[in-house]
Protein backbone atom coordinates (compact mmCIF):
# COMPACT_ATOMS: atom_id res chain seq x y z
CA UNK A 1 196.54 93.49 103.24
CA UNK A 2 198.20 96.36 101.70
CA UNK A 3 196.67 95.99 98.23
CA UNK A 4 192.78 94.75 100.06
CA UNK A 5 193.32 98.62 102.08
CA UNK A 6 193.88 100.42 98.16
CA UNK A 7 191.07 98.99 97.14
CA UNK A 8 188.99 99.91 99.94
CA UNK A 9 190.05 103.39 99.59
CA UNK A 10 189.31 103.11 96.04
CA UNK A 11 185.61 102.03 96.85
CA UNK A 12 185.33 104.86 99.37
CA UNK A 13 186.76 107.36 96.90
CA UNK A 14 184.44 106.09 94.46
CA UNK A 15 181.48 106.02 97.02
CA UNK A 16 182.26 109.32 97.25
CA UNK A 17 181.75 110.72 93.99
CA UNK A 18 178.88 108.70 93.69
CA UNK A 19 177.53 110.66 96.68
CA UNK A 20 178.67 114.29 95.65
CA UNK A 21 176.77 113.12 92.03
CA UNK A 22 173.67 112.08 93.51
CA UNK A 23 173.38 115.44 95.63
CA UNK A 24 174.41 117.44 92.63
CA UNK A 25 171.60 115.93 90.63
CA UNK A 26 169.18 116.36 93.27
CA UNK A 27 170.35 120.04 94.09
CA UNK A 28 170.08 120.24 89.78
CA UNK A 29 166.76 119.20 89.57
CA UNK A 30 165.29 121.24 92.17
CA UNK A 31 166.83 124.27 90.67
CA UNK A 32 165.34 123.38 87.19
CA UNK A 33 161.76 122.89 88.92
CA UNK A 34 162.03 126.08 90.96
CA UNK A 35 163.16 128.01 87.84
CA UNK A 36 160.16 126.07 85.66
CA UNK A 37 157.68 127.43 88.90
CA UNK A 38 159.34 130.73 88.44
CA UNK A 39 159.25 131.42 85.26
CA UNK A 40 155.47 130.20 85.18
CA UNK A 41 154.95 132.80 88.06
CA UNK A 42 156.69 135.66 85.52
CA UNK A 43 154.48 134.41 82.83
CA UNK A 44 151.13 134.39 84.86
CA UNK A 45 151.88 137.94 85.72
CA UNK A 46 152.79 139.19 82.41
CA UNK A 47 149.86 137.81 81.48
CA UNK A 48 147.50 138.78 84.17
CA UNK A 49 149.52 142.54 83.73
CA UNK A 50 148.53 142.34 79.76
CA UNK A 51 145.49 142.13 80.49
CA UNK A 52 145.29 144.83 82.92
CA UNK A 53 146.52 147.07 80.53
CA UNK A 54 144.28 146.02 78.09
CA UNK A 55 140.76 148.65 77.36
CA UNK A 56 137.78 146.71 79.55
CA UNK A 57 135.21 149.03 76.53
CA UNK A 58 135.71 148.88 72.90
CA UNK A 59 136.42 152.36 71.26
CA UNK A 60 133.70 154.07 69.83
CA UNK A 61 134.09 153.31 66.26
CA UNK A 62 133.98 149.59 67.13
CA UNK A 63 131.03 150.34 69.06
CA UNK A 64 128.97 152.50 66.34
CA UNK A 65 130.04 149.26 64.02
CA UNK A 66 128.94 146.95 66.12
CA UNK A 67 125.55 148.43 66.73
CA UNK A 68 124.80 149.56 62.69
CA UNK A 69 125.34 145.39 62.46
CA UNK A 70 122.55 145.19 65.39
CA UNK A 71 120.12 147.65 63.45
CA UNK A 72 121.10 145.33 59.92
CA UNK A 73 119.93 142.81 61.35
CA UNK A 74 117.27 143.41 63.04
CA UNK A 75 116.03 144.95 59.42
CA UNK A 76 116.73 141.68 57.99
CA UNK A 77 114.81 139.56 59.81
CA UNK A 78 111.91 141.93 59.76
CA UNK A 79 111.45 141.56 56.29
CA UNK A 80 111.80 137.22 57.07
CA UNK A 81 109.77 137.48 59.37
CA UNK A 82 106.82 139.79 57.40
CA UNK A 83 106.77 137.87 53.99
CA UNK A 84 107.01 134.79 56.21
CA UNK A 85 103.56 136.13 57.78
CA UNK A 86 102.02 137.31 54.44
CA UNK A 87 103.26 134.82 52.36
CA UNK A 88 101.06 134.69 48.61
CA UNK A 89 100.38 138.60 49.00
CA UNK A 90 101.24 140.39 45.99
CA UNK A 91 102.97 143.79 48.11
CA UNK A 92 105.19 141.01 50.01
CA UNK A 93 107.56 141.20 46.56
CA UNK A 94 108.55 144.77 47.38
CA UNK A 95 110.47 143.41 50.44
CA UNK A 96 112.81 141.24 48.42
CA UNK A 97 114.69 144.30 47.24
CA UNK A 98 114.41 145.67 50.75
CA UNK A 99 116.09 142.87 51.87
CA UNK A 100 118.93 142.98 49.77
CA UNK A 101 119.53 146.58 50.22
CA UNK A 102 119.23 146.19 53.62
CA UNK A 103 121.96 142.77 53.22
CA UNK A 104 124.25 144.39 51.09
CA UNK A 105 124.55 147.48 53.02
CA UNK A 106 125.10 145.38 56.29
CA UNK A 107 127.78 143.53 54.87
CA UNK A 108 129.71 147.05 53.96
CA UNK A 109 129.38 147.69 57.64
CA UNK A 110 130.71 144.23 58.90
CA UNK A 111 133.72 144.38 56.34
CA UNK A 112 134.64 147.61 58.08
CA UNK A 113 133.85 145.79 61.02
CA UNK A 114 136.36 142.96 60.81
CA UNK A 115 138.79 145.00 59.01
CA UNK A 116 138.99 147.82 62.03
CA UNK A 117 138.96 145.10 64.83
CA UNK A 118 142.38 143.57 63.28
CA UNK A 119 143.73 146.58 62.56
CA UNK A 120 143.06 147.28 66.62
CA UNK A 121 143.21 143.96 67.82
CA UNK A 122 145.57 144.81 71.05
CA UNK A 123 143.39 147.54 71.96
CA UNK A 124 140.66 145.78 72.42
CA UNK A 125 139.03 144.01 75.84
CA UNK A 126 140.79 140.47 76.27
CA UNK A 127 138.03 137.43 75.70
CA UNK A 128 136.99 135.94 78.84
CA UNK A 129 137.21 132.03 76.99
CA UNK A 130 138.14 130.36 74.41
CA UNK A 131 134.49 129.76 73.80
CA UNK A 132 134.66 133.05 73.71
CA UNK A 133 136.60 133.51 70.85
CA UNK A 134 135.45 130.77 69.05
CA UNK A 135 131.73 132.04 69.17
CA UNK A 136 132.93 135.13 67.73
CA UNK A 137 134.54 133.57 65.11
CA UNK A 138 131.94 131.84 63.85
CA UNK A 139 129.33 134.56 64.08
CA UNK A 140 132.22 136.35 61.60
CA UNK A 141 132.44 133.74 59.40
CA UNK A 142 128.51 133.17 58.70
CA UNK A 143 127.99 137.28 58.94
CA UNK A 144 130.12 137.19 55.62
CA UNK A 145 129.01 133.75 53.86
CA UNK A 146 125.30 134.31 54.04
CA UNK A 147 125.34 137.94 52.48
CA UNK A 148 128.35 136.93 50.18
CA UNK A 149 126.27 133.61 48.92
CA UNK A 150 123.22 135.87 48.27
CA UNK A 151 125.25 137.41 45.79
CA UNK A 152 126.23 134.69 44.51
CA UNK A 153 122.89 133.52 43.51
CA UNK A 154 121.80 137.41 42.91
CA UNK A 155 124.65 137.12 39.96
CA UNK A 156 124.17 133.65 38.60
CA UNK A 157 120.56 132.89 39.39
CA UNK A 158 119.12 135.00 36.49
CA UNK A 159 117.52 137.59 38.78
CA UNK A 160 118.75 140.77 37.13
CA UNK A 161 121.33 143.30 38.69
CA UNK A 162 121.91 143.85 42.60
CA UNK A 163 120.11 147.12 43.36
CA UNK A 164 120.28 149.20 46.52
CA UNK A 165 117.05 151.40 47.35
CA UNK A 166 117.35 151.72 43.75
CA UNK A 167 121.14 152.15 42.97
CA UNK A 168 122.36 149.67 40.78
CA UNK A 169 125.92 147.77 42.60
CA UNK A 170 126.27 145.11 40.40
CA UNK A 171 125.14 143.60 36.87
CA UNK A 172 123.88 139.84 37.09
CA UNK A 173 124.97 137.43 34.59
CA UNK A 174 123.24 137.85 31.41
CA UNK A 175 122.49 133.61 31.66
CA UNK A 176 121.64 131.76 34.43
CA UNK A 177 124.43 129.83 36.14
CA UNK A 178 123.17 126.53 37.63
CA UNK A 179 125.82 126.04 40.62
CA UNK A 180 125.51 129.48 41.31
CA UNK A 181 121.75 129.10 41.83
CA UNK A 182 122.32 126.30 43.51
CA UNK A 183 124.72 126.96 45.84
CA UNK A 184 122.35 129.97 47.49
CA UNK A 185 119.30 128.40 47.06
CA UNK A 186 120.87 125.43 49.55
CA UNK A 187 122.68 127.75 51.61
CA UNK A 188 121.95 130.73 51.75
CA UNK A 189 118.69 130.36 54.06
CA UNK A 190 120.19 127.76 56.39
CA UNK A 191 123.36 129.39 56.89
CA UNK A 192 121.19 132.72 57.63
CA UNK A 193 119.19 130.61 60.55
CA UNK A 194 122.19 129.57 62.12
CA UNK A 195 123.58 132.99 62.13
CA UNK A 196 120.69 133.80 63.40
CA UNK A 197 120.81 131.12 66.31
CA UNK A 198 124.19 132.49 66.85
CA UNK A 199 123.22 135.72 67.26
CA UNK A 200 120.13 134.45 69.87
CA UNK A 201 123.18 132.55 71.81
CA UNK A 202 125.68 135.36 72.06
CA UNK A 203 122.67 137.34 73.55
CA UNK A 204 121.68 134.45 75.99
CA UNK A 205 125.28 134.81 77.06
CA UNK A 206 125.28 138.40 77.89
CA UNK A 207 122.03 137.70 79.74
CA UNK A 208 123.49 134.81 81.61
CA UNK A 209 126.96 137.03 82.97
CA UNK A 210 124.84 139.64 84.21
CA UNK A 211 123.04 137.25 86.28
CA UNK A 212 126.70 135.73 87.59
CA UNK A 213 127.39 138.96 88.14
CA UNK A 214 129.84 139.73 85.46
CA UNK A 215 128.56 142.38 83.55
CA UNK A 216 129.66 142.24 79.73
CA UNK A 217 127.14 144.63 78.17
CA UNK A 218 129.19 147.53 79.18
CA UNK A 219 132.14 147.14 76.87
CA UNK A 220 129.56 147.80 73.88
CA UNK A 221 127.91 150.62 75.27
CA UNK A 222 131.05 152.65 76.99
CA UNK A 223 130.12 152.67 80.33
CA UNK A 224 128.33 150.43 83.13
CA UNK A 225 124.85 150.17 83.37
């Protein structure tokens, strides 16, 4: 009886512990779940206080950048859209230099572009998407390819030095350089139609927030409209 009682205390004892453990894991996990919601909470606030602080305009060199890029453009598909329109006429030549002068001088402003937005990346507005960000990116990416593959083609395709409104920035190659050629006569005029559907999109967009309501135009002109 005496041994059947000591290990019925034993069983209790261990019962016990088994008890105490259970409530201790229990009281552990809800302490690592409240301190996961908590720290989520911190997090969504720093966040949410981040981008607070961050400027809703961009500053106004970004802004005078961004427009010159606007103007650039618009230049460049004038003279598209002209020789397009008057294909065959003999003046129609004179706008292939006014192109590239107006291409090359673009792509000075868009280098400055890029190169003063990361140098000011934190004090610029947050994006509102990752869409966002990855329209932008690509709208970078072709706004250098298409001018840089022009040049390309300028240099190896056997059509003389890169001139300016005149100025001379660079001697072509003195033979003509097939895969240089190549490479801009494939690419260089469909990459510059998707850039330009880009360009149409991103505009679409700024269109479609004002109608929602959220007005994005401001933060490239300095104040609301």
């Amino acid at each position: 009886l005496d041994s059947l009682m000591d290990k019925t205390d034993v069983y209790s004892k261990f019962s016990n512990i088994y008890e105490m453990l259970q409530k201790g894991n229990k009281i552990g996990w809800a302490f690592l779940i409240q301190s996961a919601a908590s720290k989520n909470q911190i997090n969504q606030k720093q966040g949410n206080i981040m981008t607070a602080t961050r400027p809703q305009t961009y500053d106004a060199v970004a802004r005078a950048l961004h427009w010159l890029t606007v103007l650039g453009f618009i230049g460049i598909l004038s003279t598209i859209t002209v020789w397009t329109i008057y294909d065959g006429e003999e003046w129609v030549k004179s706008l292939f230099g006014v192109h590239k002068s107006i291409g090359f001088i673009t792509l000075l402003v868009i280098v400055v572009h890029i190169v003063w937005a990361l140098l000011n990346a934190s004090k610029r507005p947050a994006a509102d998407s990752f869409a966002a960000k990855a329209g932008h990116l690509a709208l970078y990416v072709l706004m250098l390819a298409v001018p840089v593959i022009g040049m390309i083609r300028q240099y190896g395709g056997g059509r003389g030095p890169l001139k300016v409104f005149g100025v001379q920035v660079m001697q072509g190659s003195p033979e003509k350089i097939e895969w240089m050629s190549n490479l801009g006569n494939m690419a260089h005029g469909k990459l510059g139609w998707l850039l330009f559907a880009l360009v149409a999109g991103h505009i679409v967009m700024v269109v479609v927030h004002r109608i929602q309501g959220h007005d994005v135009l401001y933060r490239m002109i300095g104040r609301r409209s």
